[in-house]
PDB file of N, CA and C in Angstrom:
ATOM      1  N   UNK A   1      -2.683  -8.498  13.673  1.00  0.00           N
ATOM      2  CA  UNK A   1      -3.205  -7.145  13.532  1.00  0.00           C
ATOM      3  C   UNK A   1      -4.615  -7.186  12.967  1.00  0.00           C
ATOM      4  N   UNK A   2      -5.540  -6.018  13.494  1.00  0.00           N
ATOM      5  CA  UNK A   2      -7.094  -6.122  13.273  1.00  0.00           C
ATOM      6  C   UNK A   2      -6.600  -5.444  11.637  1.00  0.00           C
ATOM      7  N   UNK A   3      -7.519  -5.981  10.686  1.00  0.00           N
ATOM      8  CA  UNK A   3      -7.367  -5.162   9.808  1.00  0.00           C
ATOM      9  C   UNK A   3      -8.337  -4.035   9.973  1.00  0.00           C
ATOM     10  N   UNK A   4      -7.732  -2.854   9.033  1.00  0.00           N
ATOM     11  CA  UNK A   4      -7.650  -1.573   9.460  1.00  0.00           C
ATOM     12  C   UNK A   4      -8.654  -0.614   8.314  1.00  0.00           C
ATOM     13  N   UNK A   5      -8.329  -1.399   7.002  1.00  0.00           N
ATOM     14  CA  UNK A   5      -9.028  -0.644   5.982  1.00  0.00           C
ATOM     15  C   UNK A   5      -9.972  -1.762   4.844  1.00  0.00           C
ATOM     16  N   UNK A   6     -10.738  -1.275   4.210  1.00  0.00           N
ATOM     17  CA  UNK A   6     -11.781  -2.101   3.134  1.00  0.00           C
ATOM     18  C   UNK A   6     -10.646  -1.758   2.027  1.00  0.00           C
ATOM     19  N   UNK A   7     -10.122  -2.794   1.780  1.00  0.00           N
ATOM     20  CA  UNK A   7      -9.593  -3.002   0.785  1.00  0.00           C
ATOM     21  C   UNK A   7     -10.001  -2.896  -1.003  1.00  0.00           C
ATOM     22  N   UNK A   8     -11.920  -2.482  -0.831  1.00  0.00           N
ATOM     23  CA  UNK A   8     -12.279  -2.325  -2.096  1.00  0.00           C
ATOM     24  C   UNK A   8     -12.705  -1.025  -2.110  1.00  0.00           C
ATOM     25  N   UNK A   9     -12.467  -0.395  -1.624  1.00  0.00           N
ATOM     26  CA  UNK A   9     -13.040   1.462  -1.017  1.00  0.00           C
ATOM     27  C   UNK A   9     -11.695   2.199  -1.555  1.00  0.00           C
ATOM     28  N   UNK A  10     -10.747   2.211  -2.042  1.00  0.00           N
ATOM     29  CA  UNK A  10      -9.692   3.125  -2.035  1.00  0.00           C
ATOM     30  C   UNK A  10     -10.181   5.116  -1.724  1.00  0.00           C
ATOM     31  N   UNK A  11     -11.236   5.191  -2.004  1.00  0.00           N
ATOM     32  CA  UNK A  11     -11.410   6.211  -2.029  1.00  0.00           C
ATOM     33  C   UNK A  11     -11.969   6.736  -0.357  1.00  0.00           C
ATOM     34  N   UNK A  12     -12.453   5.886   0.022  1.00  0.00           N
ATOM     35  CA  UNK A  12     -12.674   5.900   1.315  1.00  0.00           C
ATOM     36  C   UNK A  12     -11.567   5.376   2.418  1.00  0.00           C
ATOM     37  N   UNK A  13     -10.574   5.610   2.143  1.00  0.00           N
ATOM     38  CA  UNK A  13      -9.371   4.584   2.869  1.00  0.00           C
ATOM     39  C   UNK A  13      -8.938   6.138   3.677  1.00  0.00           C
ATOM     40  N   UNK A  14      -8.628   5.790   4.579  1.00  0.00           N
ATOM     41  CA  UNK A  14      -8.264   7.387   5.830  1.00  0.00           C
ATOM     42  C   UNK A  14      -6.750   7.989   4.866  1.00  0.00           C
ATOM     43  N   UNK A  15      -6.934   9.121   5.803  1.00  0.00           N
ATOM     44  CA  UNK A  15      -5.392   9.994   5.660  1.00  0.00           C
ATOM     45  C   UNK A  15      -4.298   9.575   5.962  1.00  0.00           C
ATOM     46  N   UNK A  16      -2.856   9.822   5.418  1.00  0.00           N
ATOM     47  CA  UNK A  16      -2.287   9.652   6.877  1.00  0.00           C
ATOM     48  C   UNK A  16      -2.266   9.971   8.179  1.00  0.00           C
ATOM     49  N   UNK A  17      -2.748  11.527   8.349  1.00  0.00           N
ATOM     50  CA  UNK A  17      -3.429  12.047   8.983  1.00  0.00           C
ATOM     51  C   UNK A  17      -4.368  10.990  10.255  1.00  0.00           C
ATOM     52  N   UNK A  18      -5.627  11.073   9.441  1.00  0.00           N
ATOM     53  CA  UNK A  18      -6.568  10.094  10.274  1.00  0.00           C
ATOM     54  C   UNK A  18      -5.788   8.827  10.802  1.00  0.00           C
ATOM     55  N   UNK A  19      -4.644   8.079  10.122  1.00  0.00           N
ATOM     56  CA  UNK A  19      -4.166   6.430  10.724  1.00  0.00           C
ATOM     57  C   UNK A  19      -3.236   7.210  11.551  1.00  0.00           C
ATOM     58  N   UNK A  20      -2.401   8.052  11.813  1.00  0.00           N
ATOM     59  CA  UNK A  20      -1.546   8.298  12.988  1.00  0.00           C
ATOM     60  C   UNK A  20      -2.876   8.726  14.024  1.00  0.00           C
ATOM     61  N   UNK A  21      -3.369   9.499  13.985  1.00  0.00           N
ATOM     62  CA  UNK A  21      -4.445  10.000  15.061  1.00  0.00           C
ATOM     63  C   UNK A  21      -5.577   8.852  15.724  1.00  0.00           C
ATOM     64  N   UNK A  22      -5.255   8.364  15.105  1.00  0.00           N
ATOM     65  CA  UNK A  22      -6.523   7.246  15.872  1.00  0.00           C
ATOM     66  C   UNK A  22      -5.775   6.044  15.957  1.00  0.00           C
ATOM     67  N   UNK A  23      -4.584   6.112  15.383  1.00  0.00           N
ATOM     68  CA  UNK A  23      -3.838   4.477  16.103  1.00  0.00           C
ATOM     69  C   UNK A  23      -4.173   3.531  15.129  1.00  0.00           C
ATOM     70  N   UNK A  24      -4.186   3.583  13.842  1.00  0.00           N
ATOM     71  CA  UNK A  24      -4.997   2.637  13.108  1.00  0.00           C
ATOM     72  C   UNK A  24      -4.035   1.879  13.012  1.00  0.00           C
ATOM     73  N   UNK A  25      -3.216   1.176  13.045  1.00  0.00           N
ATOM     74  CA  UNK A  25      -2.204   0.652  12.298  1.00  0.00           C
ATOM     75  C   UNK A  25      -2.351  -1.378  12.298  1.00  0.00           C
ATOM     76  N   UNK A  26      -2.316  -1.438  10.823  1.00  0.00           N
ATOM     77  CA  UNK A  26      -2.400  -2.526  10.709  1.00  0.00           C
ATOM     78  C   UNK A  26      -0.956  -2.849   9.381  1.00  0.00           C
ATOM     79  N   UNK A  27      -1.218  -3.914   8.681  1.00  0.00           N
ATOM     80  CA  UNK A  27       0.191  -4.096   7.489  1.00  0.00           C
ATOM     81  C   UNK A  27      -0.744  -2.896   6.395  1.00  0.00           C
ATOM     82  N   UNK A  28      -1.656  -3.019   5.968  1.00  0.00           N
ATOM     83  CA  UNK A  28      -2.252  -2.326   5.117  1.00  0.00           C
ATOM     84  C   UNK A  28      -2.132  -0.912   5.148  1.00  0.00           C
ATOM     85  N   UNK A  29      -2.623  -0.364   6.224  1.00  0.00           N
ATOM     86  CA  UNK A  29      -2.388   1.336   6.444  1.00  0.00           C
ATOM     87  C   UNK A  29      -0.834   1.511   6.896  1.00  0.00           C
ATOM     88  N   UNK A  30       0.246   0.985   7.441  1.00  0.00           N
ATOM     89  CA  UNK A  30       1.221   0.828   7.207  1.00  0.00           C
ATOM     90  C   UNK A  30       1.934   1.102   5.448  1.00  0.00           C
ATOM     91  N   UNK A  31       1.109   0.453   4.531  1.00  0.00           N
ATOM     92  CA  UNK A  31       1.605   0.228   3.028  1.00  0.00           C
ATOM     93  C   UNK A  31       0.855   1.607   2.872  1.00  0.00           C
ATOM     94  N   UNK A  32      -0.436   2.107   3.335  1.00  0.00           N
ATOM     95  CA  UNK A  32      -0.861   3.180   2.704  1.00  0.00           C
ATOM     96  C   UNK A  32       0.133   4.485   3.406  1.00  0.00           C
ATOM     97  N   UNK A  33       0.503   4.417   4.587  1.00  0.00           N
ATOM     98  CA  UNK A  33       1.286   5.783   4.926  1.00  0.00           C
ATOM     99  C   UNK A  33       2.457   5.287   4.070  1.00  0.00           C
ATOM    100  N   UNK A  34       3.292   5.064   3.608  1.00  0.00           N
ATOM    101  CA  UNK A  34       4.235   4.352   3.120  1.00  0.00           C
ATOM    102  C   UNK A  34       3.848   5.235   1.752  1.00  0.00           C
ATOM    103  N   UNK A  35       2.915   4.678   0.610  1.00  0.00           N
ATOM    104  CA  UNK A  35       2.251   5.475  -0.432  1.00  0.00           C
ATOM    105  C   UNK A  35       2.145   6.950   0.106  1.00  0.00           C
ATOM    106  N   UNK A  36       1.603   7.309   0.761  1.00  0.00           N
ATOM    107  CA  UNK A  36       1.188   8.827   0.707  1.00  0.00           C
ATOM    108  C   UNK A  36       2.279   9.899   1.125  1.00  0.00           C
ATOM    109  N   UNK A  37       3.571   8.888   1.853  1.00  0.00           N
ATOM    110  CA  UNK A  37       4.709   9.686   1.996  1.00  0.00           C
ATOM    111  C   UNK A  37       5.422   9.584   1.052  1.00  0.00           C
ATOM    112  N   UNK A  38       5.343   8.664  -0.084  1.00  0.00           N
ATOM    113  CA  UNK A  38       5.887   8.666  -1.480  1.00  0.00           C
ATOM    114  C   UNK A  38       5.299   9.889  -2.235  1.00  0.00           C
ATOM    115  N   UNK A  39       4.104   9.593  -2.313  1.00  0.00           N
ATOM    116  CA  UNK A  39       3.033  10.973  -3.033  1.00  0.00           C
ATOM    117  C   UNK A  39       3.201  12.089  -2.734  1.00  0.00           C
ATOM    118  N   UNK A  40       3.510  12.357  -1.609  1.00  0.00           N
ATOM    119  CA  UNK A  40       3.936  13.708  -1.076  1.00  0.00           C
ATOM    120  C   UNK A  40       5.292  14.189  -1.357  1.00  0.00           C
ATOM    121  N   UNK A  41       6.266  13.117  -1.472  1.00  0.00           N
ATOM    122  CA  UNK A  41       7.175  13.748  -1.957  1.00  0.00           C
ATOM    123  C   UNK A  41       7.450  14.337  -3.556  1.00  0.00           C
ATOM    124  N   UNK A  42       7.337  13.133  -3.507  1.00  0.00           N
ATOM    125  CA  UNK A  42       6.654  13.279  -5.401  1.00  0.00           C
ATOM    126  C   UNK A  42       5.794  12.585  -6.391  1.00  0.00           C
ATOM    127  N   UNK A  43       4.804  14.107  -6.434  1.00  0.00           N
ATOM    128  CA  UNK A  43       3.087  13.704  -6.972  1.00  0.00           C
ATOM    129  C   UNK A  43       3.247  12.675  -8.266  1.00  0.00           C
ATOM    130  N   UNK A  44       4.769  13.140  -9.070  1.00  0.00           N
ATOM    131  CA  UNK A  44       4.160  11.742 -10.217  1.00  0.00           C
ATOM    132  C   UNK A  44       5.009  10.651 -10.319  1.00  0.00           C
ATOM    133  N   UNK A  45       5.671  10.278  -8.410  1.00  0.00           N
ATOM    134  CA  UNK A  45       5.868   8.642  -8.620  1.00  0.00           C
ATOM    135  C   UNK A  45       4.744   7.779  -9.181  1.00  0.00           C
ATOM    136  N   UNK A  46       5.370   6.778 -10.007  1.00  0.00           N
ATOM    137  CA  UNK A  46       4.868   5.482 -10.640  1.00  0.00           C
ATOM    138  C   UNK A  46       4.691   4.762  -9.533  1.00  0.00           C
ATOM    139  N   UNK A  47       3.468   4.866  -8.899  1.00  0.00           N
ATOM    140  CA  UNK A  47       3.169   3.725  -7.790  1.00  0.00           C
ATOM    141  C   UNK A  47       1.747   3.468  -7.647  1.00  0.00           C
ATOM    142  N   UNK A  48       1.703   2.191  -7.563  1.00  0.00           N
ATOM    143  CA  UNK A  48       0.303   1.779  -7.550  1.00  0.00           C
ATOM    144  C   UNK A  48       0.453   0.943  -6.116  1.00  0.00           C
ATOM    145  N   UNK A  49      -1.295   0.803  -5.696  1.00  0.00           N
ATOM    146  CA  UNK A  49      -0.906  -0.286  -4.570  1.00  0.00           C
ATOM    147  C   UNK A  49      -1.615  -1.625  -4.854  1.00  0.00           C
ATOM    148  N   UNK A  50      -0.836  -2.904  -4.320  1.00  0.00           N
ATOM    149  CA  UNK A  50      -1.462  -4.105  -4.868  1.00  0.00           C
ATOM    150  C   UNK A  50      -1.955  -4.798  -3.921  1.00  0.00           C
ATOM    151  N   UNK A  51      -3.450  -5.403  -4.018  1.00  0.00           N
ATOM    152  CA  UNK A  51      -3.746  -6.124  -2.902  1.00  0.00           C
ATOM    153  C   UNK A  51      -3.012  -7.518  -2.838  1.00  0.00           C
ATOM    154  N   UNK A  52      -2.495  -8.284  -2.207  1.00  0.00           N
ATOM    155  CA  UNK A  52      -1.846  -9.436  -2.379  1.00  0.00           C
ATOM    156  C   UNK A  52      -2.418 -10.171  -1.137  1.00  0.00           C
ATOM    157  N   UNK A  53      -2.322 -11.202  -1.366  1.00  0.00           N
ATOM    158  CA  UNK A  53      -2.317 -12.898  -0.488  1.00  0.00           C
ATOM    159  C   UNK A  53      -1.744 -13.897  -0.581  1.00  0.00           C
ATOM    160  N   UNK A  54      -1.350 -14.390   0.976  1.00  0.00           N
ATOM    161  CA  UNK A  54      -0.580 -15.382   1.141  1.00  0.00           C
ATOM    162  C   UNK A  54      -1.018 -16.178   2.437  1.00  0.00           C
ATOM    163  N   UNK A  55      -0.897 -15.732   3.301  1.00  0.00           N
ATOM    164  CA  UNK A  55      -1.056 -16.533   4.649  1.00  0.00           C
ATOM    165  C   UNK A  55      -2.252 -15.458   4.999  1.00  0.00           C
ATOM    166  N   UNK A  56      -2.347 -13.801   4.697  1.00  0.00           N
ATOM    167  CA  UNK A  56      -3.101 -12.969   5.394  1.00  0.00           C
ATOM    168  C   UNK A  56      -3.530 -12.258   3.547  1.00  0.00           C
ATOM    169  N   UNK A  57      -4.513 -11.540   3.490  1.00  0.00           N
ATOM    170  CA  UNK A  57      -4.523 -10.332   2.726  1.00  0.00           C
ATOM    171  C   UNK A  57      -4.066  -8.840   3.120  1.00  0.00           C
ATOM    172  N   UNK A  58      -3.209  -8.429   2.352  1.00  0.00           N
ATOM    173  CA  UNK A  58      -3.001  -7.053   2.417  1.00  0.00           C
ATOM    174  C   UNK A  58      -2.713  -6.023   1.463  1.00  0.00           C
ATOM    175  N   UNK A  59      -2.326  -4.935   1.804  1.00  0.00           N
ATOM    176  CA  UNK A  59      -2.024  -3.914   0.679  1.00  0.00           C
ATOM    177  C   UNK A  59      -0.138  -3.429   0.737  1.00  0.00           C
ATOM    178  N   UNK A  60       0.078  -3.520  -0.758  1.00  0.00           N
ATOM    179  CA  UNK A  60       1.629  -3.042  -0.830  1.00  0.00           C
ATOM    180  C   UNK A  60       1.512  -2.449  -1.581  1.00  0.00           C
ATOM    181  N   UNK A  61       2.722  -1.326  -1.522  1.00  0.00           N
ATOM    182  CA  UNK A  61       3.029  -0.050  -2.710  1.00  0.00           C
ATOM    183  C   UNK A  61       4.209  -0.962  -3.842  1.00  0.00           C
ATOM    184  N   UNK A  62       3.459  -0.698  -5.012  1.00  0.00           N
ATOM    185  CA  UNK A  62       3.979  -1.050  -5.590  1.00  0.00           C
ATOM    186  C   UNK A  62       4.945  -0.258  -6.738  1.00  0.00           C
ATOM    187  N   UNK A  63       6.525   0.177  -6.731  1.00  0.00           N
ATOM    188  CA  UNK A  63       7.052   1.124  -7.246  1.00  0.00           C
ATOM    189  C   UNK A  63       7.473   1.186  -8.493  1.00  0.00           C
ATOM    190  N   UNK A  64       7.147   1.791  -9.350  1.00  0.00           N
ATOM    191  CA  UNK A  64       7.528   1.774 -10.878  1.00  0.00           C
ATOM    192  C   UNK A  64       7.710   0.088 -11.451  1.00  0.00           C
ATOM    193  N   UNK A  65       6.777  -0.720 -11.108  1.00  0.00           N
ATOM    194  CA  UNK A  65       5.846  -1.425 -11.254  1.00  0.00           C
ATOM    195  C   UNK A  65       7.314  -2.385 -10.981  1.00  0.00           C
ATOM    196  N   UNK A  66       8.913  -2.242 -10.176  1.00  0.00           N
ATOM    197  CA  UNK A  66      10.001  -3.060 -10.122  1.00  0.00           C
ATOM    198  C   UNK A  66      10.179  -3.334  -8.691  1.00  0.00           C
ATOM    199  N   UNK A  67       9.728  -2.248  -7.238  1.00  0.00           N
ATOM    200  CA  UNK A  67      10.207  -2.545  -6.547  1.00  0.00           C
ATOM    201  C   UNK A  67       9.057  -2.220  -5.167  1.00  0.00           C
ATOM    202  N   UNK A  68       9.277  -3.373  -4.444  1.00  0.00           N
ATOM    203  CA  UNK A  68       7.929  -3.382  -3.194  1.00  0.00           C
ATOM    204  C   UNK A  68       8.474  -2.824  -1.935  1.00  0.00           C
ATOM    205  N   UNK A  69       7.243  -2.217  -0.953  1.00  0.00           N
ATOM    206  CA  UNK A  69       7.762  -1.633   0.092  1.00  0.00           C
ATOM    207  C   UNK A  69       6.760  -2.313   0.927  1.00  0.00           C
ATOM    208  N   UNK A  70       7.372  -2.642   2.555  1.00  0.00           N
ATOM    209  CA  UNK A  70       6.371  -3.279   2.888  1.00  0.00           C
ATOM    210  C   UNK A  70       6.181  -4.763   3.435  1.00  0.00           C
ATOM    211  N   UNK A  71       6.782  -5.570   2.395  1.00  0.00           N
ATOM    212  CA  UNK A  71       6.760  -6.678   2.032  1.00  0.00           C
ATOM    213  C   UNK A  71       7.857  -7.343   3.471  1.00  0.00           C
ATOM    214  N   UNK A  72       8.786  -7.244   3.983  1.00  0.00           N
ATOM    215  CA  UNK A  72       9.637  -7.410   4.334  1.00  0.00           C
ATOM    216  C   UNK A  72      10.244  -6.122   5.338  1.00  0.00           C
ATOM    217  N   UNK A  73      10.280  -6.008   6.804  1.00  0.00           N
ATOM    218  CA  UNK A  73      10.407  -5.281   6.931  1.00  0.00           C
ATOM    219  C   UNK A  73      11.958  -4.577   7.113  1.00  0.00           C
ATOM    220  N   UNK A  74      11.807  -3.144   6.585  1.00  0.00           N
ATOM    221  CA  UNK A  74      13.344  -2.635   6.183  1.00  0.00           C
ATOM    222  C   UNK A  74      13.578  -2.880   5.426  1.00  0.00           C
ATOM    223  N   UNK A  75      13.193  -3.555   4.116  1.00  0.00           N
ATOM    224  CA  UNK A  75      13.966  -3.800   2.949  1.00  0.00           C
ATOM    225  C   UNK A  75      12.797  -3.409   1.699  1.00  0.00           C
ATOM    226  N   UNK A  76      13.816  -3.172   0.778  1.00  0.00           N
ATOM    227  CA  UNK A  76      12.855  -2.682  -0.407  1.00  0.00           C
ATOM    228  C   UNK A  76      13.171  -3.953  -1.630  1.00  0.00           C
ATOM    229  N   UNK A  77      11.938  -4.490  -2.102  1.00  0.00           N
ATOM    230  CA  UNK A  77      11.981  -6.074  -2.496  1.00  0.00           C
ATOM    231  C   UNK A  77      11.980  -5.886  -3.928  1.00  0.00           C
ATOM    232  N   UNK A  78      13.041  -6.448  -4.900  1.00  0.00           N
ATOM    233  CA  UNK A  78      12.279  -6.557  -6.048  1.00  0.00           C
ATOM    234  C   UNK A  78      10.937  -7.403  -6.440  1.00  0.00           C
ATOM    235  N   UNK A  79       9.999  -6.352  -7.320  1.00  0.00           N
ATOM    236  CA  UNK A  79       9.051  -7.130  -7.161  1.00  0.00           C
ATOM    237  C   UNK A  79       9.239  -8.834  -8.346  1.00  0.00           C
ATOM    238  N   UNK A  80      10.153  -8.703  -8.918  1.00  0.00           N
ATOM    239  CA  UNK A  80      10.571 -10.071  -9.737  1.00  0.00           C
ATOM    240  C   UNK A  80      11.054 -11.081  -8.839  1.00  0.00           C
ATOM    241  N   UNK A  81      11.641 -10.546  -7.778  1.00  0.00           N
ATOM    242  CA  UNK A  81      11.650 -11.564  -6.809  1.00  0.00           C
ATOM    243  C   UNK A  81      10.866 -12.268  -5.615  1.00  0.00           C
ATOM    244  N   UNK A  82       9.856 -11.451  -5.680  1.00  0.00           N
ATOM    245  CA  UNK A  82       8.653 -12.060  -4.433  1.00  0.00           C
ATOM    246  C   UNK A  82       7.457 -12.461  -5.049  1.00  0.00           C
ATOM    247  N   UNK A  83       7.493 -11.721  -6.690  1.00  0.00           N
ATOM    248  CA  UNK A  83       5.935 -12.047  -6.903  1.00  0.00           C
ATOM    249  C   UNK A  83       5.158 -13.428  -6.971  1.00  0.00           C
ATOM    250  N   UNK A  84       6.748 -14.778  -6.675  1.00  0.00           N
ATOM    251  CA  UNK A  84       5.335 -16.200  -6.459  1.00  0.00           C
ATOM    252  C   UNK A  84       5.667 -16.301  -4.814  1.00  0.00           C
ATOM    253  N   UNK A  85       5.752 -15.305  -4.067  1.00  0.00           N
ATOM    254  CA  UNK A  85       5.234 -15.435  -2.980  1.00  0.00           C
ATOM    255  C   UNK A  85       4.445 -15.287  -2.562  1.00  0.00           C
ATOM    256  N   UNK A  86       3.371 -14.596  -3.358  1.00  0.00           N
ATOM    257  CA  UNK A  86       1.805 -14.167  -2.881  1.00  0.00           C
ATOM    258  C   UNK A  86       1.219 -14.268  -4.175  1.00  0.00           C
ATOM    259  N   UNK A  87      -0.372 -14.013  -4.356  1.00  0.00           N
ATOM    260  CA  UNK A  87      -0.693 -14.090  -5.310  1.00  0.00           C
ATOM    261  C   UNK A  87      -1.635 -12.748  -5.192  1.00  0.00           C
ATOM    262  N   UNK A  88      -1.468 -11.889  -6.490  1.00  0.00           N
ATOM    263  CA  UNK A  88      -2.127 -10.330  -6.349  1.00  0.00           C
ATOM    264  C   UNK A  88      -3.746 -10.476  -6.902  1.00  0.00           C
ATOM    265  N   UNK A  89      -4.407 -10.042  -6.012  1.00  0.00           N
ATOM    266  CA  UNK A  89      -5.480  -9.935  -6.149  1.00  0.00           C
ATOM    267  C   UNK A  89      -6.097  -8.839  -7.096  1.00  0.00           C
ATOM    268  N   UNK A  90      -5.748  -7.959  -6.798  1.00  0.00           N
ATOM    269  CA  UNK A  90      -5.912  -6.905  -7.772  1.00  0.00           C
ATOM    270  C   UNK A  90      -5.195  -5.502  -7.697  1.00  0.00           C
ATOM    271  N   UNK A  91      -4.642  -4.441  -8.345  1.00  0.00           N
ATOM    272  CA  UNK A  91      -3.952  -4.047  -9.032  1.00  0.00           C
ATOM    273  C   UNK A  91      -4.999  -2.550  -8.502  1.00  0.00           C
ATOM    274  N   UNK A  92      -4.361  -1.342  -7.904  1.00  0.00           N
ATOM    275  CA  UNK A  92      -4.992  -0.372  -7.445  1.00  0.00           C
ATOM    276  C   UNK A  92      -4.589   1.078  -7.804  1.00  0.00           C
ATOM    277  N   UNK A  93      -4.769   1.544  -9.373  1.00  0.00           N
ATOM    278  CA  UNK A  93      -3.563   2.559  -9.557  1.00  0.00           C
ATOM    279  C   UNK A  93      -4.240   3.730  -8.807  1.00  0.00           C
ATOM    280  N   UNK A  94      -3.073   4.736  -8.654  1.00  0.00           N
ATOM    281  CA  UNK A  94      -3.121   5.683  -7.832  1.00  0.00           C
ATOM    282  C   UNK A  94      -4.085   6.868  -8.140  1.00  0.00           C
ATOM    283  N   UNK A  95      -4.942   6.789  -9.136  1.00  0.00           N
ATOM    284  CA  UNK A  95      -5.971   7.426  -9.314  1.00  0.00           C
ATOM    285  C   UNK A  95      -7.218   7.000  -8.888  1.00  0.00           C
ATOM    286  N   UNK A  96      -7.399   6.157  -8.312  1.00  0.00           N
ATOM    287  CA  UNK A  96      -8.113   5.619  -7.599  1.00  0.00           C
ATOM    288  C   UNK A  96      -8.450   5.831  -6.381  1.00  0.00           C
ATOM    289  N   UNK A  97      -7.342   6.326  -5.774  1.00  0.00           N
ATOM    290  CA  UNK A  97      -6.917   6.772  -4.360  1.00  0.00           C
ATOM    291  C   UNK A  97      -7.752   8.040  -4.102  1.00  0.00           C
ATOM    292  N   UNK A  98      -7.825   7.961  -2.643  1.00  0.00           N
ATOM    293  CA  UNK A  98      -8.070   9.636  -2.180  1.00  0.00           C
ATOM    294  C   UNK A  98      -6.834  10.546  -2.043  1.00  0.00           C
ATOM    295  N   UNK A  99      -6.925  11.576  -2.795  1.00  0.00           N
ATOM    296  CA  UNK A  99      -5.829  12.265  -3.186  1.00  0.00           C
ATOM    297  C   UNK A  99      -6.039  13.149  -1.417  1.00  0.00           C
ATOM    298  N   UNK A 100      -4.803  14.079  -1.722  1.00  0.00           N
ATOM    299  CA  UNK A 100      -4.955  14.882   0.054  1.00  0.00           C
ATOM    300  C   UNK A 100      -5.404  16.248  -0.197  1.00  0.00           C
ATOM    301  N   UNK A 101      -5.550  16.641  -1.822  1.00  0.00           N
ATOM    302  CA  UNK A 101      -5.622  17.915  -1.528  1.00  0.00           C
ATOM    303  C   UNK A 101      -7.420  18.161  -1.378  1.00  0.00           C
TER     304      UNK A 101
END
């Protein structure tokens, strides 16, 4: 997959909106619709997103700092159990983000 988003821009990172409409889809905007359908349901989930690397770089939601989405597909990962599978680059809390309203 082409990657899809600048991973140091959070604020500039599309809608969900914009990634269904233009086809963006890569693992990253994947993890970000993933986040923003969390956010939407409810504004004060504990979720941050983490950049991680392993074989590729990407972005995962990371949930009340215990459980990953993303990572694996269909399954929701503890993050105590994957975290020496990649190594996190950096740590993206959700204020950082472009909010939707």
């Amino acid at each position: 997959f082409p990657v899809t988003i600048d991973y140091y821009t959070p604020q500039e990172w599309p809608t969900p909106w914009e990634i269904l409409f233009h086809g963006t889809f890569c693992p990253s905007s994947i993890s970000l619709l993933i986040y923003y359908t969390l956010i939407l349901k409810n504004p004060n989930t504990d979720i941050e997103m983490i950049l991680v690397e392993d074989e590729d770089v990407y972005l995962l939601p990371l949930i009340d700092n215990q459980f990953v989405l993303n990572y694996e597909l269909g399954t929701v990962n503890r993050y105590s159990d994957i975290s020496t599978e990649f190594k996190v680059l950096k740590h993206i809390p959700k204020e950082t983000i472009k909010t939707l309203t």
